[in-house]
C-alpha atoms as a PDB file:
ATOM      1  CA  UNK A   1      17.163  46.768 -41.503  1.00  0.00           C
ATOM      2  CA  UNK A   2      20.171  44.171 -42.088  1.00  0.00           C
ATOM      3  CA  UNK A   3      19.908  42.083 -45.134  1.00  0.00           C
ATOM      4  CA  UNK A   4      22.097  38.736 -44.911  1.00  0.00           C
ATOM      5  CA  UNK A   5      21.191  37.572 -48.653  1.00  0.00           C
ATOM      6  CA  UNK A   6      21.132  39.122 -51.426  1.00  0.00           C
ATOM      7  CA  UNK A   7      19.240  38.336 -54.189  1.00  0.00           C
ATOM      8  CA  UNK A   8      20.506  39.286 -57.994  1.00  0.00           C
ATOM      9  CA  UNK A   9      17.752  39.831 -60.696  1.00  0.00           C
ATOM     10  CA  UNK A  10      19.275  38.932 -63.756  1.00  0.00           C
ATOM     11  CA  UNK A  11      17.484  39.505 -67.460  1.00  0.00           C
ATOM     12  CA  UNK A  12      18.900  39.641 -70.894  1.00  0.00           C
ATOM     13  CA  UNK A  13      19.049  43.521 -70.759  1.00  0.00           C
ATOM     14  CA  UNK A  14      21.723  43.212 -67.917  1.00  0.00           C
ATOM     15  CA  UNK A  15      23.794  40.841 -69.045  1.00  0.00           C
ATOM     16  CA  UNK A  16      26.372  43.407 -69.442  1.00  0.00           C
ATOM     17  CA  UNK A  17      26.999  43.906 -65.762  1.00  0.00           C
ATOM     18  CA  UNK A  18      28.405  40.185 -65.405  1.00  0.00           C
ATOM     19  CA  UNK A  19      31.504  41.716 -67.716  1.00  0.00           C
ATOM     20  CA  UNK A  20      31.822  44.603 -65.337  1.00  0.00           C
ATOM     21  CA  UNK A  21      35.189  45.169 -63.675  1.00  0.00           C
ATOM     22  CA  UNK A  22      33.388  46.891 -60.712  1.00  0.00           C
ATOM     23  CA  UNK A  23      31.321  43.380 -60.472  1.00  0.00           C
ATOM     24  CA  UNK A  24      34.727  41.650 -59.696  1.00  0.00           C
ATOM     25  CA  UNK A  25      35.973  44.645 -57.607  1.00  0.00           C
ATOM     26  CA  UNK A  26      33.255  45.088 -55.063  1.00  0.00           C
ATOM     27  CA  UNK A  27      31.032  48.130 -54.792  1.00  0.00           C
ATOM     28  CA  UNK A  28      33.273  50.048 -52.011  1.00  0.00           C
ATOM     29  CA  UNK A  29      34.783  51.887 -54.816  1.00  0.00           C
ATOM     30  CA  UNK A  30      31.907  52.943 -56.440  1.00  0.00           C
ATOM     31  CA  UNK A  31      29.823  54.139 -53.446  1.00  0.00           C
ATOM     32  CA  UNK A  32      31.896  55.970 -51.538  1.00  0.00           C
ATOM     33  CA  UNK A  33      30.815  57.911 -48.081  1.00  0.00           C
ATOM     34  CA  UNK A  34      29.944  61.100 -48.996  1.00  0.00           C
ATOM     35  CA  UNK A  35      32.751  63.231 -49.672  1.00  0.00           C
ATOM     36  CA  UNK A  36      35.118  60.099 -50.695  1.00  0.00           C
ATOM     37  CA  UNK A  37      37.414  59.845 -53.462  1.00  0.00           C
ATOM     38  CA  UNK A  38      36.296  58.750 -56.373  1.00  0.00           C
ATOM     39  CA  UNK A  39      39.036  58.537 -58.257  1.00  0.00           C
ATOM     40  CA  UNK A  40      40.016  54.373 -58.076  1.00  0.00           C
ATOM     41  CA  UNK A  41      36.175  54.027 -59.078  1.00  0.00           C
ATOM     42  CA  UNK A  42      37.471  56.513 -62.042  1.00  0.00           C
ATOM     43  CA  UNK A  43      40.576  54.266 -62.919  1.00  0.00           C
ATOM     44  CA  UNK A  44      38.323  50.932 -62.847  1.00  0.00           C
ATOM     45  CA  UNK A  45      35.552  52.290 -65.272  1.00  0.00           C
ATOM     46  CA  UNK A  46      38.506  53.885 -67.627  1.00  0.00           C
ATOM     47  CA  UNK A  47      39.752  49.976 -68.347  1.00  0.00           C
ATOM     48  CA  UNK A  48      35.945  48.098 -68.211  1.00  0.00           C
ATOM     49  CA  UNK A  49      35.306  46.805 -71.509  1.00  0.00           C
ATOM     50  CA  UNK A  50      31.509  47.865 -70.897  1.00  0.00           C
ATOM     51  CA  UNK A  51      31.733  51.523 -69.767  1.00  0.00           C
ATOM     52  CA  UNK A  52      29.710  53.021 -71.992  1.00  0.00           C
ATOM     53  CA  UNK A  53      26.931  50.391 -71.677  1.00  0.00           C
ATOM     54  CA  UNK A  54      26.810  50.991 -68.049  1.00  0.00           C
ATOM     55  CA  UNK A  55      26.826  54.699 -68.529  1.00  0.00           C
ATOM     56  CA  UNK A  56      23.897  54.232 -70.924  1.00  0.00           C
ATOM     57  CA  UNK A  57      21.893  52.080 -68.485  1.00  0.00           C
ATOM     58  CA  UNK A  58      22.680  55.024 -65.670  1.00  0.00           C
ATOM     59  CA  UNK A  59      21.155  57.892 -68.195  1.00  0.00           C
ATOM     60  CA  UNK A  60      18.732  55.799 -68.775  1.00  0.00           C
ATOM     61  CA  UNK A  61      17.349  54.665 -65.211  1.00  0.00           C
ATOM     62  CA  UNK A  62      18.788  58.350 -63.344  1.00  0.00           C
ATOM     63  CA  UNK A  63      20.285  56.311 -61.238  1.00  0.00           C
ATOM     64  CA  UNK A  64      21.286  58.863 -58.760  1.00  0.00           C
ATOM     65  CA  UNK A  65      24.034  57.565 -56.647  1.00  0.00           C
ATOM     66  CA  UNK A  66      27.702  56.254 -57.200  1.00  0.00           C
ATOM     67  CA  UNK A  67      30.265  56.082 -60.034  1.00  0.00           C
ATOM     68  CA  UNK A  68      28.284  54.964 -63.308  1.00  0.00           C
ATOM     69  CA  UNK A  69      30.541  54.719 -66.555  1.00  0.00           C
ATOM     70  CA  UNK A  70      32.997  56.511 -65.108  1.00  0.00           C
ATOM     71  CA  UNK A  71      30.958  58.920 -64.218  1.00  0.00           C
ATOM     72  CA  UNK A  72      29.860  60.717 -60.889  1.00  0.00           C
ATOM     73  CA  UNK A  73      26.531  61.699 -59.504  1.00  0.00           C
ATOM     74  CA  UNK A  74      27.638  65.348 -60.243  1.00  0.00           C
ATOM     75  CA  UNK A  75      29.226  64.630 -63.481  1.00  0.00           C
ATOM     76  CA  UNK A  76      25.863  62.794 -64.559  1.00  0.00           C
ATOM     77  CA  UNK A  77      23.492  65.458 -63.442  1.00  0.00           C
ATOM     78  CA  UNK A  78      25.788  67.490 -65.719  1.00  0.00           C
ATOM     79  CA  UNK A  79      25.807  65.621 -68.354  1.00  0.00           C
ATOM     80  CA  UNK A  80      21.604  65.359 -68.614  1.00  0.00           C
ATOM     81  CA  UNK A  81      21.554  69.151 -68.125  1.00  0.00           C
ATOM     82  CA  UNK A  82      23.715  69.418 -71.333  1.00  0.00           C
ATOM     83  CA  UNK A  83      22.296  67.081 -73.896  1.00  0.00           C
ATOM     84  CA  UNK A  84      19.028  69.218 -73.397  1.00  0.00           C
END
């Protein structure tokens, strides 16, 4: 299935992710192919103004793919395992 629009949700909860660097980026970056660097993801998240916000809002929602607060899937699962 090809989608030609796409249609943003916005609410006062995610206002945050209209500061995002990776908003002005593109999401290349921070969904790589599967055994991609994500190291410029990395270097983007380490100078956003709102990492930990959108690290918070990954935690929070297990969102399970992509760089999230500077974060990787793997590095996330980690981190959830830990603060157990």
């Amino acid at each position: 299935m090809h989608i030609d629009t796409i249609t943003t949700v916005t609410s006062p909860e995610l206002d945050w992710q209209q500061e995002a660097l990776c908003a002005q980026t593109g999401a290349d970056f921070f969904f790589p192919e599967p055994g991609s660097s994500v190291r410029e993801a990395k270097r983007i998240c380490g100078l956003c103004p709102i990492r930990s916000a959108c690290l918070e809002y990954a935690l929070d929602n297990d969102e399970r793919f992509g760089v999230w607060g500077g974060l990787s899937e793997k590095e996330r699962l980690a981190l959830r395992r830990t603060s157990r």
